[in-house]
C-alpha atoms as a PDB file:
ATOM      1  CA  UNK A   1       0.000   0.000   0.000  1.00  0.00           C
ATOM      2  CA  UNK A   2       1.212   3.531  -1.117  1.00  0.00           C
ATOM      3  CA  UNK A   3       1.931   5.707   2.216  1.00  0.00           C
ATOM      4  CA  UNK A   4      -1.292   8.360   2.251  1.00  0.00           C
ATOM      5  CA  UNK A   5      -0.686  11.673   4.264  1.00  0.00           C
ATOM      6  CA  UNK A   6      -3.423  13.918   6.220  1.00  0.00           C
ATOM      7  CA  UNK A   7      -3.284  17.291   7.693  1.00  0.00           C
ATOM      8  CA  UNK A   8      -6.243  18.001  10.063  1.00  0.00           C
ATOM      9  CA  UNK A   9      -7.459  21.247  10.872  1.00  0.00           C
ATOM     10  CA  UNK A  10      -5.593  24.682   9.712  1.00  0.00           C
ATOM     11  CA  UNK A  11      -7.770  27.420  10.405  1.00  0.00           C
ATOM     12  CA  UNK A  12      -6.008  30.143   8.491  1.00  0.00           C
ATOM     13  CA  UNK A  13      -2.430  29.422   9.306  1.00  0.00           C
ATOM     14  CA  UNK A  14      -0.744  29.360   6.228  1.00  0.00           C
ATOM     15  CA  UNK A  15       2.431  29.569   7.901  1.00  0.00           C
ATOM     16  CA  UNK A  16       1.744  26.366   9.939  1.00  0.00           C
ATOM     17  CA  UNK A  17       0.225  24.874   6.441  1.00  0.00           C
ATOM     18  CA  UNK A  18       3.653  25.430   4.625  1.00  0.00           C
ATOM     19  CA  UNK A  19       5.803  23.753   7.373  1.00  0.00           C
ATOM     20  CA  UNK A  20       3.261  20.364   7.604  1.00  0.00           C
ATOM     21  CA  UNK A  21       3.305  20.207   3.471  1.00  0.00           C
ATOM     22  CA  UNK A  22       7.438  20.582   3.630  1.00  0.00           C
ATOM     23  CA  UNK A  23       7.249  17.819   6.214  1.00  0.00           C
ATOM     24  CA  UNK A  24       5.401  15.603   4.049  1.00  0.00           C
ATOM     25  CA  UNK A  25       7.457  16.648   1.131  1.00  0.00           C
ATOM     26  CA  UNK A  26      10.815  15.563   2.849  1.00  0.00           C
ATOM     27  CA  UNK A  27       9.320  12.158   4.215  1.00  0.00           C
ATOM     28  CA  UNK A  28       6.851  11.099   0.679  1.00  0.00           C
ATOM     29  CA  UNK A  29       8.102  13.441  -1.962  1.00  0.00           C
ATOM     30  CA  UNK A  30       6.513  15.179  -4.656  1.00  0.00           C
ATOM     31  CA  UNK A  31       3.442  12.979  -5.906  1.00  0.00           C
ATOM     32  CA  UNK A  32       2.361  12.127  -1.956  1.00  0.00           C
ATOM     33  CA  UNK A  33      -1.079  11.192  -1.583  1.00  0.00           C
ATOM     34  CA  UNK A  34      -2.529  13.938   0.851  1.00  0.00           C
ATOM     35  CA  UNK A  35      -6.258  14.042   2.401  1.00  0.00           C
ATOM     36  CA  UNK A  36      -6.922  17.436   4.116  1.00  0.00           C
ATOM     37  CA  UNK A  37      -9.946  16.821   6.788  1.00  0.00           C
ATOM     38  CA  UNK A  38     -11.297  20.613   6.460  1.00  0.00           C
ATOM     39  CA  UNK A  39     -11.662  23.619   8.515  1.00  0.00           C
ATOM     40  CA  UNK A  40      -9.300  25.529   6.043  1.00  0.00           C
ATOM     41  CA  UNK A  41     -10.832  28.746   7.394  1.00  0.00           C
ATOM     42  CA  UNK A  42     -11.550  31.077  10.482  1.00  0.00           C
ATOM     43  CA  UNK A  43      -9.554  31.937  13.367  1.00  0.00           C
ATOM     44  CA  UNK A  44      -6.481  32.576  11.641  1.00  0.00           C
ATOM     45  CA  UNK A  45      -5.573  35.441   9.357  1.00  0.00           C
ATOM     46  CA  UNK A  46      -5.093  33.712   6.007  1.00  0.00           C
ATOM     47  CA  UNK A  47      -8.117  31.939   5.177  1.00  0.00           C
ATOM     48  CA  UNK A  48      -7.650  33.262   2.212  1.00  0.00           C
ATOM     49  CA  UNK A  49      -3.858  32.133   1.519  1.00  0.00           C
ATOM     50  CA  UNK A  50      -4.521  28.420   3.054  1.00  0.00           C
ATOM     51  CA  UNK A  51      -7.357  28.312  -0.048  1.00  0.00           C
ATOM     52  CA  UNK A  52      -5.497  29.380  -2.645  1.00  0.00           C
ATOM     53  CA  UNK A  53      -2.409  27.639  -1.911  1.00  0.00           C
ATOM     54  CA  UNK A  54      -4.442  24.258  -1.783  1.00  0.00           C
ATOM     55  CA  UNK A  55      -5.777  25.202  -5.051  1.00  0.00           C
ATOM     56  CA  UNK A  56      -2.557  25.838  -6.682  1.00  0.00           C
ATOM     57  CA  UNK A  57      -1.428  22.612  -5.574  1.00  0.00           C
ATOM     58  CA  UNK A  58      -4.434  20.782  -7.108  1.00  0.00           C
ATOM     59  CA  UNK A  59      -3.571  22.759 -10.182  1.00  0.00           C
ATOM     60  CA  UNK A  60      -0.695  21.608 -10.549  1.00  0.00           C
ATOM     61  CA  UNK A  61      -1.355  18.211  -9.949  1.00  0.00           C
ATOM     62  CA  UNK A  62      -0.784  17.406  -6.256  1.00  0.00           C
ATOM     63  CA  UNK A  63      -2.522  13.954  -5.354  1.00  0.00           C
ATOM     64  CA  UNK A  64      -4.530  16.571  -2.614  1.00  0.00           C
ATOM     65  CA  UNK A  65      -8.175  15.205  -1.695  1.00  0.00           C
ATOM     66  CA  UNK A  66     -10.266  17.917   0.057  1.00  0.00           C
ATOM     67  CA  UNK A  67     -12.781  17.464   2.731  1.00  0.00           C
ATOM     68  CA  UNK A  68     -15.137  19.806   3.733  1.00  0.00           C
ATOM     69  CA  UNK A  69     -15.136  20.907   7.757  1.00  0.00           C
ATOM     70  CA  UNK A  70     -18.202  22.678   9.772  1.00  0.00           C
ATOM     71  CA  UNK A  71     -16.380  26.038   9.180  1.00  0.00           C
ATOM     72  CA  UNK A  72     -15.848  25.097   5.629  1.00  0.00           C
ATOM     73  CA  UNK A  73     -19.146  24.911   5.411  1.00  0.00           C
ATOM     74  CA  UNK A  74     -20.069  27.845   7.157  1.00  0.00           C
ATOM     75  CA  UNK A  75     -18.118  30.213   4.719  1.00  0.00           C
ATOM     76  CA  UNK A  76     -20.118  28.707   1.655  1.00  0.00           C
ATOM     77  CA  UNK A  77     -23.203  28.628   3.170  1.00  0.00           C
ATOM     78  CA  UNK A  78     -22.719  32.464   3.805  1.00  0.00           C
ATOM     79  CA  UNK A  79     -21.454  33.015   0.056  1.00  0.00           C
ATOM     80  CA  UNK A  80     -24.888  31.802  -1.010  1.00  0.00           C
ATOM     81  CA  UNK A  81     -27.552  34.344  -1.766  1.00  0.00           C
ATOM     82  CA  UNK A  82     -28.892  35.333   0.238  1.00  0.00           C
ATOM     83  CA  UNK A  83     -26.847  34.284   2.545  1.00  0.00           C
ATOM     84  CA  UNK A  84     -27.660  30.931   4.750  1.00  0.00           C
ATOM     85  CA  UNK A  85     -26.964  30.728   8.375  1.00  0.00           C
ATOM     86  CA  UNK A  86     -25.821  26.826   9.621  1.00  0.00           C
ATOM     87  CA  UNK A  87     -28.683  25.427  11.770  1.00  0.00           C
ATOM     88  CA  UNK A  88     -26.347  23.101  13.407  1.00  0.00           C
ATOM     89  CA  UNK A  89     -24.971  26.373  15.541  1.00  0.00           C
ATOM     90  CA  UNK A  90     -26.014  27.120  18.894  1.00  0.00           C
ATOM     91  CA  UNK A  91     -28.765  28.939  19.501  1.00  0.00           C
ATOM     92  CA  UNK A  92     -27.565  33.147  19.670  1.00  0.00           C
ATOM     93  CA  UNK A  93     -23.979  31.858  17.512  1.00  0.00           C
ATOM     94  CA  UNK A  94     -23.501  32.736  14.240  1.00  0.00           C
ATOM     95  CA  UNK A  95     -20.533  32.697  11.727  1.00  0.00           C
ATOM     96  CA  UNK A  96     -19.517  36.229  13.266  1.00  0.00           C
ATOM     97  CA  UNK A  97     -19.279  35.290  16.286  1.00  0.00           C
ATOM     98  CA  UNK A  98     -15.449  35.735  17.806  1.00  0.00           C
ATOM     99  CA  UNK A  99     -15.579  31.866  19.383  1.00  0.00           C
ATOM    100  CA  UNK A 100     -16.619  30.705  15.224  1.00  0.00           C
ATOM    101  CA  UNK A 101     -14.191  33.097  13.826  1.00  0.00           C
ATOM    102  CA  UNK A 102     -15.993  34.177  10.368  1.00  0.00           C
ATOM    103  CA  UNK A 103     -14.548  37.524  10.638  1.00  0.00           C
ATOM    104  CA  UNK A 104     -10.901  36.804  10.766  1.00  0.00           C
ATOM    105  CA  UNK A 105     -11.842  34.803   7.104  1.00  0.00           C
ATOM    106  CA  UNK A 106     -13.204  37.921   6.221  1.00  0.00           C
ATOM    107  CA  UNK A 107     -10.319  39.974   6.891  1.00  0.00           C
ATOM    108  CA  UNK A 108      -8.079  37.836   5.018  1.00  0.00           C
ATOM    109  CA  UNK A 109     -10.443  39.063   1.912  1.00  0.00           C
ATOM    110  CA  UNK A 110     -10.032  42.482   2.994  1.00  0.00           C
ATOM    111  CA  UNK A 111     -13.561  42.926   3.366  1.00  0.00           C
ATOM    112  CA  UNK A 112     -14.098  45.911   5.486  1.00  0.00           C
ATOM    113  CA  UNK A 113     -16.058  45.170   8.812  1.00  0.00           C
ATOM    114  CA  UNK A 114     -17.146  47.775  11.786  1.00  0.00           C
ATOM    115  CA  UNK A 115     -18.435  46.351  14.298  1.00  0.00           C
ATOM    116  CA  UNK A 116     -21.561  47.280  15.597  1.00  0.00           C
ATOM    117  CA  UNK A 117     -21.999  49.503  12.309  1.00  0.00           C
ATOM    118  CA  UNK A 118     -21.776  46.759   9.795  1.00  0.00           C
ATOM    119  CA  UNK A 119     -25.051  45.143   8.426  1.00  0.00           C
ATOM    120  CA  UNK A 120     -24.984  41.635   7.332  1.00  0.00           C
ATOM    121  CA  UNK A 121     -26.301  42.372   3.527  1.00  0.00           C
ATOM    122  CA  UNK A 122     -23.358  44.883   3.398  1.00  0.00           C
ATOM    123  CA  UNK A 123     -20.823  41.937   4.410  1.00  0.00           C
ATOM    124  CA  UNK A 124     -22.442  40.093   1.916  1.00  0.00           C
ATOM    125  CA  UNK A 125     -22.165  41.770  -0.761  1.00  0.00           C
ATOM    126  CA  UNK A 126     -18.416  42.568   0.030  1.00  0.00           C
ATOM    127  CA  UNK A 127     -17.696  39.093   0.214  1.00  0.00           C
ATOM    128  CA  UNK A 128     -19.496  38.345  -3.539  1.00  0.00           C
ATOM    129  CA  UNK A 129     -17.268  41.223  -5.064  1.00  0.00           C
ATOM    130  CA  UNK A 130     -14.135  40.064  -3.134  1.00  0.00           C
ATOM    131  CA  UNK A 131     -13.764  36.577  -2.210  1.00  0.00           C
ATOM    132  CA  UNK A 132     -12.583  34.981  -5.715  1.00  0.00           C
ATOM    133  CA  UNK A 133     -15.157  32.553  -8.049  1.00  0.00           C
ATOM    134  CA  UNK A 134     -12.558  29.746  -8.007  1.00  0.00           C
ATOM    135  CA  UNK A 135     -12.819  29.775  -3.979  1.00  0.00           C
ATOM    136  CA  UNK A 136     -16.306  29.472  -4.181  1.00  0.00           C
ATOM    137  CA  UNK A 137     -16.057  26.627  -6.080  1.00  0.00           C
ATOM    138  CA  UNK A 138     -13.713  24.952  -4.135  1.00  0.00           C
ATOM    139  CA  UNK A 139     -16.157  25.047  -1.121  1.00  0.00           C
ATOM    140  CA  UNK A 140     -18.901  24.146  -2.886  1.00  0.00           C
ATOM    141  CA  UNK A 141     -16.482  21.461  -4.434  1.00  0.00           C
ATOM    142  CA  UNK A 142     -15.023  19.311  -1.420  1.00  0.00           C
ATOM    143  CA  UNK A 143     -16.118  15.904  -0.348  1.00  0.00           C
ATOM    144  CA  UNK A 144     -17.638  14.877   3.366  1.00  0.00           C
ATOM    145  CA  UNK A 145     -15.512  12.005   3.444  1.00  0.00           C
ATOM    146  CA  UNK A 146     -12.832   9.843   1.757  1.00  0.00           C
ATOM    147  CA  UNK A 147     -12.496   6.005   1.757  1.00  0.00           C
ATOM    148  CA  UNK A 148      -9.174   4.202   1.253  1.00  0.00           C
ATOM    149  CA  UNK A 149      -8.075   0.718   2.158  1.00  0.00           C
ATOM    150  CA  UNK A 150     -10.139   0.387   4.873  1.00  0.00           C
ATOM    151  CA  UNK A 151      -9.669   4.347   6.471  1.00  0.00           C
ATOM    152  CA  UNK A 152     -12.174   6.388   6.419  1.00  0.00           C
ATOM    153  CA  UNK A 153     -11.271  10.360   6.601  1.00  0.00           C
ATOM    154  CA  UNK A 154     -13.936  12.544   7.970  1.00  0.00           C
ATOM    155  CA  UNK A 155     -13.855  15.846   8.998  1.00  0.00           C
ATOM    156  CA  UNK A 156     -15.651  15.427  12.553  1.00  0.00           C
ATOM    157  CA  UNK A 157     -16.380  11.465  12.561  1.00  0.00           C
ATOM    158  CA  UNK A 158     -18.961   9.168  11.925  1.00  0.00           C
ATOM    159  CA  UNK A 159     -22.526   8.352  13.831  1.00  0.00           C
ATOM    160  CA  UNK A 160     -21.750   4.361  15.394  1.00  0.00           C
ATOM    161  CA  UNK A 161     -23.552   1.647  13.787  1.00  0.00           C
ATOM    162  CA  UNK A 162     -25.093   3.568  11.163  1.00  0.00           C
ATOM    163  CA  UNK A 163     -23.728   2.688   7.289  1.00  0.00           C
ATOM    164  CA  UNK A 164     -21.592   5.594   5.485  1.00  0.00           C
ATOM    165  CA  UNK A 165     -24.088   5.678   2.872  1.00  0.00           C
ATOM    166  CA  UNK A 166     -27.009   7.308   5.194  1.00  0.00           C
ATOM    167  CA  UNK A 167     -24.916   9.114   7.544  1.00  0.00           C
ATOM    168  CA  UNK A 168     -25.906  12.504   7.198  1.00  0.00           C
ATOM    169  CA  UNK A 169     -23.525  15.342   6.058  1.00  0.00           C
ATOM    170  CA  UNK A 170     -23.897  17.561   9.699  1.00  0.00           C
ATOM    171  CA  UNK A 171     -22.616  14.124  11.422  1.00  0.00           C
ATOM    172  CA  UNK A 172     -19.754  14.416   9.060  1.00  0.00           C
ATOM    173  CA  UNK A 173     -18.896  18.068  10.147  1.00  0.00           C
ATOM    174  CA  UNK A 174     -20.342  18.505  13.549  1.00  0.00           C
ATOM    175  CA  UNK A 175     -20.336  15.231  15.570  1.00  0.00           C
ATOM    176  CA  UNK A 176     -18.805  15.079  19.020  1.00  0.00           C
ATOM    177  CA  UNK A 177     -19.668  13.324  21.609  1.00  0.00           C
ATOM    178  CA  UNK A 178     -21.614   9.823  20.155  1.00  0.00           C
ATOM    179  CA  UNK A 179     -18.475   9.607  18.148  1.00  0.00           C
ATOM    180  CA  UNK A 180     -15.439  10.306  21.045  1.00  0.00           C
ATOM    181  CA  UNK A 181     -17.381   7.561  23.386  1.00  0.00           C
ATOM    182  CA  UNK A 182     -18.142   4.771  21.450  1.00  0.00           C
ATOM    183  CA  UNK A 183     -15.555   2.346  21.788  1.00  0.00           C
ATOM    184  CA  UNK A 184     -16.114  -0.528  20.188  1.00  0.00           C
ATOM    185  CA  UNK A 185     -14.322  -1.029  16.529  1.00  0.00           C
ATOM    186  CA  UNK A 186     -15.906   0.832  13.479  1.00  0.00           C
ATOM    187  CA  UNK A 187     -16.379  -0.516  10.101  1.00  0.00           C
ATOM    188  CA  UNK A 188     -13.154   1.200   9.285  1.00  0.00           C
ATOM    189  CA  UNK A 189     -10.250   3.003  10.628  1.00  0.00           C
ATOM    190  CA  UNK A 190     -11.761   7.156  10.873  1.00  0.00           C
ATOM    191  CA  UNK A 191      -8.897   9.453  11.030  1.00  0.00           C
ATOM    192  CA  UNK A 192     -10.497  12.836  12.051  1.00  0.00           C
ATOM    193  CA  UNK A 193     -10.114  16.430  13.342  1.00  0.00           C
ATOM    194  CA  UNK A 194     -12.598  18.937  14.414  1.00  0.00           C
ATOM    195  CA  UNK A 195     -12.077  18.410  18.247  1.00  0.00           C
ATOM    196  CA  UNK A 196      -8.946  19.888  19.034  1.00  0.00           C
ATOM    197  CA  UNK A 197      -6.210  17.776  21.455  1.00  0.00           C
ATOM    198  CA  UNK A 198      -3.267  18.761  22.983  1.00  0.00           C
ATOM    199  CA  UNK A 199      -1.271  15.949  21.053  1.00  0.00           C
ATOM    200  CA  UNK A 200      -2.717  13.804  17.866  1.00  0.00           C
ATOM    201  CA  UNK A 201      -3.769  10.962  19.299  1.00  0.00           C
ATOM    202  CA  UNK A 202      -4.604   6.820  18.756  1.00  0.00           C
ATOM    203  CA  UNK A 203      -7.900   5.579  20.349  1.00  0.00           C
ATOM    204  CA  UNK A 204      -7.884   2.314  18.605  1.00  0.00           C
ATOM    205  CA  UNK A 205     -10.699   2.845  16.562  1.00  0.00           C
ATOM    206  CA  UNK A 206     -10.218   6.266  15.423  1.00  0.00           C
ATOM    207  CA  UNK A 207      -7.181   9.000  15.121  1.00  0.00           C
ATOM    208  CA  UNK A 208      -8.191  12.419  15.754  1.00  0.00           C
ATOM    209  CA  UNK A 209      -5.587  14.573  13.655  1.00  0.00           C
ATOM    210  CA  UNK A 210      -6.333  18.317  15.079  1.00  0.00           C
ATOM    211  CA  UNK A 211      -3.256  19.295  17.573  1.00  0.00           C
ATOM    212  CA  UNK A 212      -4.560  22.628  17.972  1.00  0.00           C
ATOM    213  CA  UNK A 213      -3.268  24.526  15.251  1.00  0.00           C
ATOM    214  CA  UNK A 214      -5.493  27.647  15.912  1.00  0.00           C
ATOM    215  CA  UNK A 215      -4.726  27.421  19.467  1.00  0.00           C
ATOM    216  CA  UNK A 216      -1.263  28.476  18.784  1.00  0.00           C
ATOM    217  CA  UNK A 217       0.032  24.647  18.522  1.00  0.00           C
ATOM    218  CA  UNK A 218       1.575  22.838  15.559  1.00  0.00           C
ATOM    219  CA  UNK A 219      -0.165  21.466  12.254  1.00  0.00           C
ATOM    220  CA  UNK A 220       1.285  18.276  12.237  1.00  0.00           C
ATOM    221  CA  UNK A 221       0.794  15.399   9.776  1.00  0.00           C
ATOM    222  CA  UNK A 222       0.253  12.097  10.191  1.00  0.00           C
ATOM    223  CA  UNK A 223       1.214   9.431   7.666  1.00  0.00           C
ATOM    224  CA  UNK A 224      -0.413   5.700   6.910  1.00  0.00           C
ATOM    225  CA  UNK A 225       2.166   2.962   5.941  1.00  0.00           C
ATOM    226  CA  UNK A 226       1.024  -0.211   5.425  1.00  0.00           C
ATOM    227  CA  UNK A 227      -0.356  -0.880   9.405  1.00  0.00           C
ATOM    228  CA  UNK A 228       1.402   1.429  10.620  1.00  0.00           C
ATOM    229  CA  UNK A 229       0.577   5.003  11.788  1.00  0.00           C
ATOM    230  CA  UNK A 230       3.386   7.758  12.166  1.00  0.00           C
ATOM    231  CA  UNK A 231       3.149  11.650  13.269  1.00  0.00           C
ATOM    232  CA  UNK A 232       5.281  13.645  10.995  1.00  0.00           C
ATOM    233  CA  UNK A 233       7.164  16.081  13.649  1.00  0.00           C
ATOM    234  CA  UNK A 234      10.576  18.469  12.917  1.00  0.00           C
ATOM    235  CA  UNK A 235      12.613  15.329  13.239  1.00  0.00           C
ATOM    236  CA  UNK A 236      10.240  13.050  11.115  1.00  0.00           C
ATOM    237  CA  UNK A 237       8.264   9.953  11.794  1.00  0.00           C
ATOM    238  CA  UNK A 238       7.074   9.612  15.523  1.00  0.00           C
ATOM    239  CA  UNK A 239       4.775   5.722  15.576  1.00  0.00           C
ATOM    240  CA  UNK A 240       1.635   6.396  16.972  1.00  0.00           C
ATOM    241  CA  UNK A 241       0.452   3.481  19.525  1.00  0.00           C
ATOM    242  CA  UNK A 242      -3.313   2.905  20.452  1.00  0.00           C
END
């Protein structure tokens, strides 16, 4: 089996985006097979650079498969028009929100935002003149999941017993805690982000991917050889154990 690579979530650190791809470049090489679980976007301050420099590698033929995250899907559900709010937030949140971190995506657009001035239809139509058609696309564009030799890559994880082909797409992007306590052994292997952890970790059944990265830790990549299941830190391969 061909190594495959995935980076969990960035959250607009291109920075932190550049130094996991360079990682995976040194350890794989050029034509590395690399799934991305979403949540390209918010928090950080280049939303917009982490999207475009995913698209230039697809461009250019980088074996990149892109999944879509909740705040992925936020951002595309607010590009529509008019402009759709995700029912899956709590009740008061929206994509604005500081905790969500729509605005910081924003900025990276330089779409110009006063708070407590601002009107939403205003933000809106900023966004349609500024935020580029081939971005759009690429939201509307990315997969909920990926299947490969028995892994299954998900953005948030999977609802237990139920088959992948009726699992719903906000149990894709959204589910926490049905997911994180089941812990029996899943159809397949999920390797997921969306809940952030201090270090990527093994539970045996799954691998959540997201160290943090918009929490001021690394973005670091994991890689799948064969069985085997390896971090990809400064100093390369660190096994993962269950």
């Amino acid at each position: 089996m061909t190594p495959i690579y995935a980076i969990g979530d960035i959250h607009g650190h291109l920075d932190k985006l550049d130094e996991a791809l360079e990682r995976i470049h040194a350890d794989g090489g050029a034509d590395a097979t690399v799934v991305f679980v979403g949540d390209y976007v918010d928090r950080g301050a280049e939303s917009q650079g982490v999207i475009q420099r995913i698209i230039d590698g697809q461009t250019s033929g980088k074996n990149w498969v892109t999944l879509k995250g909740n705040h992925d899907r936020m951002f595309e559900l607010f590009l529509q028009s008019p402009p759709q709010h995700d029912p899956h937030l709590l009740l008061g949140m929206d994509w604005f929100n500081d905790r969500i971190g729509g605005i910081a995506t924003l900025d990276s657009y330089d779409i110009e935002i006063e708070r407590g001035v601002s009107r939403t239809y205003q933000i809106h139509a900023q966004a349609l003149e500024r935020v580029p058609a081939a971005h759009i696309a690429f939201l509307q564009d990315l997969k909920t999941h990926y299947l490969v030799d028995g892994t299954l890559f998900v953005h948030a994880g999977i609802r237990p017993e139920i088959p992948l082909s009726t699992q719903t797409e906000t149990d894709l992007l959204w589910i926490r805690q049905e997911f994180h306590d089941y812990q029996n052994d899943h159809e397949y292997l999920i390797v997921h982000g969306h809940t952030p952890v201090q270090n990527i970790t093994h539970y045996g059944n799954r691998v959540n991917i997201d160290g943090g990265a918009a929490y001021g830790r690394e973005l670091t990549p994991i890689v799948i050889d064969g069985a085997d299941i390896f971090a990809l830190g400064r100093y390369g391969r660190l096994r993962l154990e269950p």
